[in-house]
PDB file of N, CA and C in Angstrom:
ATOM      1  N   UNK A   1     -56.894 -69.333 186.456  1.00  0.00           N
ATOM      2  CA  UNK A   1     -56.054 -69.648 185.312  1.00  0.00           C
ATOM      3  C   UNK A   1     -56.950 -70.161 184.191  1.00  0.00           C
ATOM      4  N   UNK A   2     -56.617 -69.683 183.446  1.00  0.00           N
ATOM      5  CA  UNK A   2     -57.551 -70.004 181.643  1.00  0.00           C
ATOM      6  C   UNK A   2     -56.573 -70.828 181.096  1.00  0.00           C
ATOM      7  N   UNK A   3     -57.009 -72.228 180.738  1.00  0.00           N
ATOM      8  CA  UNK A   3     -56.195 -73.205 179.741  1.00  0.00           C
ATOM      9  C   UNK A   3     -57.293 -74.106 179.417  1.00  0.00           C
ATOM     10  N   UNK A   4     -57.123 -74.607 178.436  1.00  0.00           N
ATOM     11  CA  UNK A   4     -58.065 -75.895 177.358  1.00  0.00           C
ATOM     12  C   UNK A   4     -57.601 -76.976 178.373  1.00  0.00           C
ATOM     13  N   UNK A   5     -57.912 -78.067 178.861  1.00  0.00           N
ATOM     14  CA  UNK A   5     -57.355 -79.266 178.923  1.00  0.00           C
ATOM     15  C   UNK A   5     -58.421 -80.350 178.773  1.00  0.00           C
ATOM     16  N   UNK A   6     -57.981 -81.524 178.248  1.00  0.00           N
ATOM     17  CA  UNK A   6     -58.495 -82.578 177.596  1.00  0.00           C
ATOM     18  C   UNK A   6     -59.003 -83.451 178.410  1.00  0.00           C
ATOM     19  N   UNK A   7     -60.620 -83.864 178.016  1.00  0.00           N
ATOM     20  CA  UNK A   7     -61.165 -84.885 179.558  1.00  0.00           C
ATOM     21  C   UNK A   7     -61.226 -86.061 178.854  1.00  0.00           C
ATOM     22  N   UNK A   8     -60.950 -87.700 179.075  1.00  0.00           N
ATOM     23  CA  UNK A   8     -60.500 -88.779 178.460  1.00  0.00           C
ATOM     24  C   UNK A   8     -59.640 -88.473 177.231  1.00  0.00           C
ATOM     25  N   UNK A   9     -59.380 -89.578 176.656  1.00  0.00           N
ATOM     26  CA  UNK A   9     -58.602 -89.419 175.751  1.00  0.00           C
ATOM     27  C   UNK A   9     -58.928 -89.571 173.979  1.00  0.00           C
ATOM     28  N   UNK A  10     -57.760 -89.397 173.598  1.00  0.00           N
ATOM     29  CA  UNK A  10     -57.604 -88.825 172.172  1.00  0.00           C
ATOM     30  C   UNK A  10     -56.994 -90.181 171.166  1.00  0.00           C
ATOM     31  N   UNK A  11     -57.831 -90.852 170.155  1.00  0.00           N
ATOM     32  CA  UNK A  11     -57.603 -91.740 169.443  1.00  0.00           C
ATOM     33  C   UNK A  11     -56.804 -90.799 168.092  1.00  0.00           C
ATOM     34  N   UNK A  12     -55.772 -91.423 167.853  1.00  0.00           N
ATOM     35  CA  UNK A  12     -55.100 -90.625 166.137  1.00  0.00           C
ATOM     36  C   UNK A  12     -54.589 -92.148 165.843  1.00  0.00           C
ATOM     37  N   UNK A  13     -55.291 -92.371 164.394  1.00  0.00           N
ATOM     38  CA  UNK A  13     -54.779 -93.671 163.485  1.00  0.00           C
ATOM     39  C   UNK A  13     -53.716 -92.670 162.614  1.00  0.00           C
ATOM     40  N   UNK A  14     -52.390 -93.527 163.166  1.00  0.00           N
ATOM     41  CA  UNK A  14     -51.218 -92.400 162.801  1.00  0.00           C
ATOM     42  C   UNK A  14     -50.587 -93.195 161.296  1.00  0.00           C
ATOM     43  N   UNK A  15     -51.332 -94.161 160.480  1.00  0.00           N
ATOM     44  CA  UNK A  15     -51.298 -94.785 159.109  1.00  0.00           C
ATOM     45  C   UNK A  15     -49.863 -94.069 159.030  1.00  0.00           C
ATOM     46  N   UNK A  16     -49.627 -93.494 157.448  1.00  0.00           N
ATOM     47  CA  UNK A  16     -48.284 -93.594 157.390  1.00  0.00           C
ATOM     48  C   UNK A  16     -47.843 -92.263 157.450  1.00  0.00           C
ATOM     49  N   UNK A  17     -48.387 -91.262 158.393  1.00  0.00           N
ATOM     50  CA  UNK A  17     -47.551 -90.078 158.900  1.00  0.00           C
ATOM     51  C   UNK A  17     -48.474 -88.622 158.253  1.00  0.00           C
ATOM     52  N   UNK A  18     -47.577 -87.698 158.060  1.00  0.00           N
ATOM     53  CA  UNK A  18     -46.605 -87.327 158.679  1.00  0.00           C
ATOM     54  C   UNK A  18     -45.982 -86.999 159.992  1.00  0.00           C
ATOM     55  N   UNK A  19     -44.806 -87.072 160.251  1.00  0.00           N
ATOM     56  CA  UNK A  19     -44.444 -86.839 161.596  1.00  0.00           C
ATOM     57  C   UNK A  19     -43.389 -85.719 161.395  1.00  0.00           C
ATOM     58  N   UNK A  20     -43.470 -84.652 162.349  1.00  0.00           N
ATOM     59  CA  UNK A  20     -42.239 -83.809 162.467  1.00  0.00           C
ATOM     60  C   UNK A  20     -41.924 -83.450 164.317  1.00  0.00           C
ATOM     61  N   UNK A  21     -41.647 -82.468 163.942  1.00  0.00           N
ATOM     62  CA  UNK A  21     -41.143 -81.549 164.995  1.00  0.00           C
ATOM     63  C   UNK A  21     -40.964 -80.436 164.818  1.00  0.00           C
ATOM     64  N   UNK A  22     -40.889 -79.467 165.734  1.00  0.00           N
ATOM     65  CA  UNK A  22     -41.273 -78.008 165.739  1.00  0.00           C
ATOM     66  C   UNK A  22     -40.435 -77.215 167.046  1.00  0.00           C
ATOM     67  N   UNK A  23     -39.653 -76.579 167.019  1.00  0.00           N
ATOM     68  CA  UNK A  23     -38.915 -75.481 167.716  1.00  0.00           C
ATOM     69  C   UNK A  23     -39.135 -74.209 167.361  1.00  0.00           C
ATOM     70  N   UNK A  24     -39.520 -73.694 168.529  1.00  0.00           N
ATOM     71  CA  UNK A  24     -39.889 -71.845 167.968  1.00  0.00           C
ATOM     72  C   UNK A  24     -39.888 -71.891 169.904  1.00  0.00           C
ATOM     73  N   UNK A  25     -40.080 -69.799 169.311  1.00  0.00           N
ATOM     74  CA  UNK A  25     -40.140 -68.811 170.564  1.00  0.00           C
ATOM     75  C   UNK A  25     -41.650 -68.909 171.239  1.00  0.00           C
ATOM     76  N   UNK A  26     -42.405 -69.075 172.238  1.00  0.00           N
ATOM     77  CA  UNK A  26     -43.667 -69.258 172.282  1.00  0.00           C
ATOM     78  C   UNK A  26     -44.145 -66.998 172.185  1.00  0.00           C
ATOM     79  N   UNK A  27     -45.166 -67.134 172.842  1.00  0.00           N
ATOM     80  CA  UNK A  27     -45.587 -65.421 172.917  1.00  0.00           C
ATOM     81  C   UNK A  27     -44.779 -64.888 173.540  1.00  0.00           C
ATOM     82  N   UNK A  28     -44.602 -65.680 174.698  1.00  0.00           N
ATOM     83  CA  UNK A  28     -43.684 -64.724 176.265  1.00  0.00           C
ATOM     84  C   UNK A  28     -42.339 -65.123 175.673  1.00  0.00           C
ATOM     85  N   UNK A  29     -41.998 -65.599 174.860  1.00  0.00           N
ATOM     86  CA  UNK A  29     -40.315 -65.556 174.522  1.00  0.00           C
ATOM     87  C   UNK A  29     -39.802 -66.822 174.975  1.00  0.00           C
ATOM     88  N   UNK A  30     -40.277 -67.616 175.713  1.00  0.00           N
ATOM     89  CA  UNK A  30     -39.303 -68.453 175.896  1.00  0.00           C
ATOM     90  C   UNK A  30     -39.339 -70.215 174.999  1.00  0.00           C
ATOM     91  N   UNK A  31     -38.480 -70.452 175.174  1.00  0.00           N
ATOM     92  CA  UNK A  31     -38.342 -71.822 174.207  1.00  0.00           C
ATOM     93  C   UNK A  31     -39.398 -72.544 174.054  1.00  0.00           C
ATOM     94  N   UNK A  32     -39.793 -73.207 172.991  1.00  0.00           N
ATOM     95  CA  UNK A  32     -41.144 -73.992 172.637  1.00  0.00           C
ATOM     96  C   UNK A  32     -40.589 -75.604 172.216  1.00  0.00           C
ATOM     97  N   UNK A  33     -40.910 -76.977 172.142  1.00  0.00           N
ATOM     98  CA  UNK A  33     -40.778 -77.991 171.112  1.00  0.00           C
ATOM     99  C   UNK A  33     -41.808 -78.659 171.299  1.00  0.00           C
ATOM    100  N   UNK A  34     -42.426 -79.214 169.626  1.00  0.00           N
ATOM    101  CA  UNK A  34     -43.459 -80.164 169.998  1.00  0.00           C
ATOM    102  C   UNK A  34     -43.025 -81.092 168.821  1.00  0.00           C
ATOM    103  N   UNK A  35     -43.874 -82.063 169.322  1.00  0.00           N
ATOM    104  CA  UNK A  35     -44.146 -83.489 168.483  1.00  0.00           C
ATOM    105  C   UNK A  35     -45.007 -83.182 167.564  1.00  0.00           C
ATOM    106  N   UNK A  36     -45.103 -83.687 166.390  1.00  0.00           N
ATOM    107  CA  UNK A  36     -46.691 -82.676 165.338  1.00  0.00           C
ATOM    108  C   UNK A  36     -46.897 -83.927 164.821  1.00  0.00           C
ATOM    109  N   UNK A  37     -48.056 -84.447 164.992  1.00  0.00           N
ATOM    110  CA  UNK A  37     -48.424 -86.040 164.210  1.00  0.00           C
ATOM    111  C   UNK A  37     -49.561 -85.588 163.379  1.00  0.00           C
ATOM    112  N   UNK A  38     -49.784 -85.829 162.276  1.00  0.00           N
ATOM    113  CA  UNK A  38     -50.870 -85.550 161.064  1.00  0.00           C
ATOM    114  C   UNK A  38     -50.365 -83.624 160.001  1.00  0.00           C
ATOM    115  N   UNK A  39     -51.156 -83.976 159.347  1.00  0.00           N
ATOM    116  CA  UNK A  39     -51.035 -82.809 158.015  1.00  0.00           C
ATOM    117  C   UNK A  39     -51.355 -81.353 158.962  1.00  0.00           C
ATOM    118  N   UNK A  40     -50.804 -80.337 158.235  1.00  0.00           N
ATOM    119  CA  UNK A  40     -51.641 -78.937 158.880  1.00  0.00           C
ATOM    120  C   UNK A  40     -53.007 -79.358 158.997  1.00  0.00           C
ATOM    121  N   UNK A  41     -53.959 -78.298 159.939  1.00  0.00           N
ATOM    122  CA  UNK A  41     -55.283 -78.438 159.714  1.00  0.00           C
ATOM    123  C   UNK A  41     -55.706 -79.902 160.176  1.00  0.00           C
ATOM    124  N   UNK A  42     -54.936 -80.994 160.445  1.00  0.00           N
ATOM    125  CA  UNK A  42     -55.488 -82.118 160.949  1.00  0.00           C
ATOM    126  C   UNK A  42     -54.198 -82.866 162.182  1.00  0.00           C
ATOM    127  N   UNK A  43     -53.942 -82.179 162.774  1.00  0.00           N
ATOM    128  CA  UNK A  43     -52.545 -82.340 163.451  1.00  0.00           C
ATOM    129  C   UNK A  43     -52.670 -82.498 164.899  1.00  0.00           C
ATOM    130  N   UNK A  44     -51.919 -83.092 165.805  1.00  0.00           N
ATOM    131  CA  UNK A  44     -51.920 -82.825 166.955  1.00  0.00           C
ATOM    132  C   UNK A  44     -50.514 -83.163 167.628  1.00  0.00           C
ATOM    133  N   UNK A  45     -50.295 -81.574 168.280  1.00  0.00           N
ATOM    134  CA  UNK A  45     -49.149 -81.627 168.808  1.00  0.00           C
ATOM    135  C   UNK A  45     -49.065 -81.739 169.881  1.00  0.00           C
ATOM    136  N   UNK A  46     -47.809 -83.039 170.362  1.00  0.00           N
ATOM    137  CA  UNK A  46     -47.131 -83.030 171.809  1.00  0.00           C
ATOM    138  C   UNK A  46     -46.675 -82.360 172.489  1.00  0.00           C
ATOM    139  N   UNK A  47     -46.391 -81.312 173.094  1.00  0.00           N
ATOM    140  CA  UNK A  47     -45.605 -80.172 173.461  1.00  0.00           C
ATOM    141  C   UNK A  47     -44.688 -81.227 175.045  1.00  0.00           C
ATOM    142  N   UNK A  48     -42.911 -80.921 174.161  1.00  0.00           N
ATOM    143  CA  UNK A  48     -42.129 -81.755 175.302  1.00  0.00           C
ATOM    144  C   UNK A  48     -41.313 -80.773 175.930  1.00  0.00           C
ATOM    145  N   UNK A  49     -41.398 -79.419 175.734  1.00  0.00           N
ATOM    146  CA  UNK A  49     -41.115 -77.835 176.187  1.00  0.00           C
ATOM    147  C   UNK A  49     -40.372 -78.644 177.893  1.00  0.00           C
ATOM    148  N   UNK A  50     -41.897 -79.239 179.046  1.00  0.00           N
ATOM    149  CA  UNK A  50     -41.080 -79.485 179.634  1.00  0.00           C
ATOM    150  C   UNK A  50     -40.889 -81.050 180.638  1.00  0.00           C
ATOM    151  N   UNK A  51     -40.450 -81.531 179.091  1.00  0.00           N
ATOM    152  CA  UNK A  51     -40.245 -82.834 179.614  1.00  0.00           C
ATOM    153  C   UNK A  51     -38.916 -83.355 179.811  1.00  0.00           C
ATOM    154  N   UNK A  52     -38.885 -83.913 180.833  1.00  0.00           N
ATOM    155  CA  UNK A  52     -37.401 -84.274 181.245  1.00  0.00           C
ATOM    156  C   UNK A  52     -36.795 -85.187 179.870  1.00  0.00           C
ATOM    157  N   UNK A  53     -35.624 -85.304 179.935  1.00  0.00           N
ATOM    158  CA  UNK A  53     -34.656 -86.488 178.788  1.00  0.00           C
ATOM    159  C   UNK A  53     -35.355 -87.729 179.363  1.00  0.00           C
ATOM    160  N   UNK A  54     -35.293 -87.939 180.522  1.00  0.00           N
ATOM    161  CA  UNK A  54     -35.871 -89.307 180.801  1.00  0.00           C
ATOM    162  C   UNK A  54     -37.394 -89.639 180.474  1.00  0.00           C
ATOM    163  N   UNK A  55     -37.663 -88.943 180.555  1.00  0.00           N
ATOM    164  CA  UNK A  55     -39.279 -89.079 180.149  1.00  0.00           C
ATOM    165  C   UNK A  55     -39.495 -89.069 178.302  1.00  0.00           C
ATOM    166  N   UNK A  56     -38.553 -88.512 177.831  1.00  0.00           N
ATOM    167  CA  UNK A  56     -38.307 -88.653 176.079  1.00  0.00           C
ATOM    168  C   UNK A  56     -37.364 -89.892 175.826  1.00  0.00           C
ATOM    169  N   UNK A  57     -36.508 -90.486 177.098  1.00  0.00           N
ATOM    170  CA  UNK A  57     -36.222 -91.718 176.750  1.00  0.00           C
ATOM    171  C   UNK A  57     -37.460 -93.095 176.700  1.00  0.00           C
ATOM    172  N   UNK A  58     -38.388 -93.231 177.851  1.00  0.00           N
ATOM    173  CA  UNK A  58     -39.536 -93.565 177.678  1.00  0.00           C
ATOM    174  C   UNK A  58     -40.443 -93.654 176.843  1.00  0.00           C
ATOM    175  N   UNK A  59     -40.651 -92.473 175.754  1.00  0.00           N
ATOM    176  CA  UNK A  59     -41.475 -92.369 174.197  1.00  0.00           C
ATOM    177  C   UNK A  59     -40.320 -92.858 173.508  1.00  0.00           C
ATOM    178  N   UNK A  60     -39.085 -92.664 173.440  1.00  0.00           N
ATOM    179  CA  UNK A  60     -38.468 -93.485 172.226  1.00  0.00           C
ATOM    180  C   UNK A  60     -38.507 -95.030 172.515  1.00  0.00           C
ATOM    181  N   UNK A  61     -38.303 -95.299 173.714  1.00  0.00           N
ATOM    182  CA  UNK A  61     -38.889 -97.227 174.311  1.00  0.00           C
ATOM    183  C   UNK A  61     -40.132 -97.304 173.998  1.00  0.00           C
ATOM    184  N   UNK A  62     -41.266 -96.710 173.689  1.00  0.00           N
ATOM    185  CA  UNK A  62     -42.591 -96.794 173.944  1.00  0.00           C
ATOM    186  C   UNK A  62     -42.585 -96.998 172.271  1.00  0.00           C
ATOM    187  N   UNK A  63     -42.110 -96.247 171.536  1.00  0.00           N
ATOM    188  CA  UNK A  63     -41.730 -96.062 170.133  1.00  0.00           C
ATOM    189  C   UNK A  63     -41.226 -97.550 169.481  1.00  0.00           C
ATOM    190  N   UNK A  64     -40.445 -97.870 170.091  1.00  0.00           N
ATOM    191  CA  UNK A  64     -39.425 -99.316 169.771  1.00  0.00           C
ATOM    192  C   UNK A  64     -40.583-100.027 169.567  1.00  0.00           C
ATOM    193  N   UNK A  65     -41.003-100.177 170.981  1.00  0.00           N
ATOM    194  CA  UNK A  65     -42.303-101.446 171.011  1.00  0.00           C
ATOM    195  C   UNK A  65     -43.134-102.096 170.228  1.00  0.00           C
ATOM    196  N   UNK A  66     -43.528-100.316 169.965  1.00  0.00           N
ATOM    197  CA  UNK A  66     -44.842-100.089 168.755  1.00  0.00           C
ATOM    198  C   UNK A  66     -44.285-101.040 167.348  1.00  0.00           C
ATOM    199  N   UNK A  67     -43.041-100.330 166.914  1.00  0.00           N
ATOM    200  CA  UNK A  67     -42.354-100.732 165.792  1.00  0.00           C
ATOM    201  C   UNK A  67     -42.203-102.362 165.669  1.00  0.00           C
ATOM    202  N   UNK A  68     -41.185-102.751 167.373  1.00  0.00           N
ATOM    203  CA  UNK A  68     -41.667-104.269 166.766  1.00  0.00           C
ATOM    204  C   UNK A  68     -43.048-105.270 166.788  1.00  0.00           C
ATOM    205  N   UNK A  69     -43.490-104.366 167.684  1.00  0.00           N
ATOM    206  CA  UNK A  69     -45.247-105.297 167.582  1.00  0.00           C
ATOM    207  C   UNK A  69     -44.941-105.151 165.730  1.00  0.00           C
ATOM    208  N   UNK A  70     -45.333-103.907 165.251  1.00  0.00           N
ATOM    209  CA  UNK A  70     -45.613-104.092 164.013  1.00  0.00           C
ATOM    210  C   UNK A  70     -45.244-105.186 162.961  1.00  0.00           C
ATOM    211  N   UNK A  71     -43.928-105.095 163.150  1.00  0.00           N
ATOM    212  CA  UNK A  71     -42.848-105.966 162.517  1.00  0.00           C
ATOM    213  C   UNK A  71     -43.638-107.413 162.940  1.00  0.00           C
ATOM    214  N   UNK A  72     -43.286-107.586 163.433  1.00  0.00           N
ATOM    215  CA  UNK A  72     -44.691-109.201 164.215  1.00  0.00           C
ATOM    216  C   UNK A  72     -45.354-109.463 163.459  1.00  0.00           C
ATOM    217  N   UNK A  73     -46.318-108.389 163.367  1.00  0.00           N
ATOM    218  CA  UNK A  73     -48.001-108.771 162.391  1.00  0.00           C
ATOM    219  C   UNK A  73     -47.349-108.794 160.951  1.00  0.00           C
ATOM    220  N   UNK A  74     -46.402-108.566 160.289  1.00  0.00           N
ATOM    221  CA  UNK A  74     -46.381-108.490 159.343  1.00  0.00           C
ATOM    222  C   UNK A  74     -45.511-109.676 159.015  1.00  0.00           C
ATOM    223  N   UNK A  75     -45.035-110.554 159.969  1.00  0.00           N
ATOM    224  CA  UNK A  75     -44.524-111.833 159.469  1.00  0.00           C
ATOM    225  C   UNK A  75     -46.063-112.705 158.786  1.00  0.00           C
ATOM    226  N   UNK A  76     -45.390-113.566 158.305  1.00  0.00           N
ATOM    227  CA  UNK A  76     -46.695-114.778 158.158  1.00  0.00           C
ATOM    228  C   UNK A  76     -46.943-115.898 159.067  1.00  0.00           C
ATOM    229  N   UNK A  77     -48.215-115.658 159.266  1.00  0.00           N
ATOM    230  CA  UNK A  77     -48.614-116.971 160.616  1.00  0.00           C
ATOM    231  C   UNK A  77     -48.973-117.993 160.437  1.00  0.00           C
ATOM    232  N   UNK A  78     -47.809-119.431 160.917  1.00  0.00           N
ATOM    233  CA  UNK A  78     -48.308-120.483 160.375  1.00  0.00           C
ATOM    234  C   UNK A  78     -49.038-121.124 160.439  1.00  0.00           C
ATOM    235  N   UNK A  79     -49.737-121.514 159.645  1.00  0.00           N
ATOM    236  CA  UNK A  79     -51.409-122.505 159.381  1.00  0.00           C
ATOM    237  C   UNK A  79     -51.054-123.461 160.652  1.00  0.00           C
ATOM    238  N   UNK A  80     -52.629-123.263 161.232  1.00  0.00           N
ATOM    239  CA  UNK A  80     -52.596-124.305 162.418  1.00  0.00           C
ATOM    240  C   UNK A  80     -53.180-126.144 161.522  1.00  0.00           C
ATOM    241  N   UNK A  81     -52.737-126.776 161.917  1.00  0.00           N
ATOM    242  CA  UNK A  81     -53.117-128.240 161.278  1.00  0.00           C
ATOM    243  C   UNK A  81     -54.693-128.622 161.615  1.00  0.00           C
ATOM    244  N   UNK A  82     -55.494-128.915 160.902  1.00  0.00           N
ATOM    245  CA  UNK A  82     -56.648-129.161 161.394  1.00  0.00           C
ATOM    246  C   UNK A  82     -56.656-131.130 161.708  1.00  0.00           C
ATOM    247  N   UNK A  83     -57.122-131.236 162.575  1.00  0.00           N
ATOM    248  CA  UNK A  83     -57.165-132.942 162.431  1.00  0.00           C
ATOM    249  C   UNK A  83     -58.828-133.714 162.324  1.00  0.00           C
TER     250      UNK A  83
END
């Protein structure tokens, strides 16, 4: 079998997007969807073709997280008292 697959992993500073999604026919005809994070030409797609609902409930929890960590850092942290 001939396929690319990826040895360690893949850093993307996902700053402020773009994000989509993508549905199409693949070559052999059958159903395609991916995740597409960055511009054409600088992109990398998730392919969730065949990922269970539960396992896309997991990235939208994994998603939440991210969001409120963020929300966090962007409060203001109060000055510790020096004595």
């Amino acid at each position: 079998m001939n396929r690319a697959e990826i040895s360690g992993g893949i850093n993307l500073d996902l700053n402020d997007g773009p994000i989509r999604t993508r549905h199409f026919r693949g070559f052999d005809g059958k159903p395609c969807a991916q995740l597409i994070i960055g511009e054409a030409g600088q992109s990398v797609a998730i392919s969730v073709t065949r990922s269970t609902p539960e396992v896309l409930d997991e990235l939208a929890e994994a998603v939440a997280e991210l969001k409120a960590w963020t929300l966090r850092q962007q409060q203001p942290q109060p000055l510790k008292a020096v004595v």
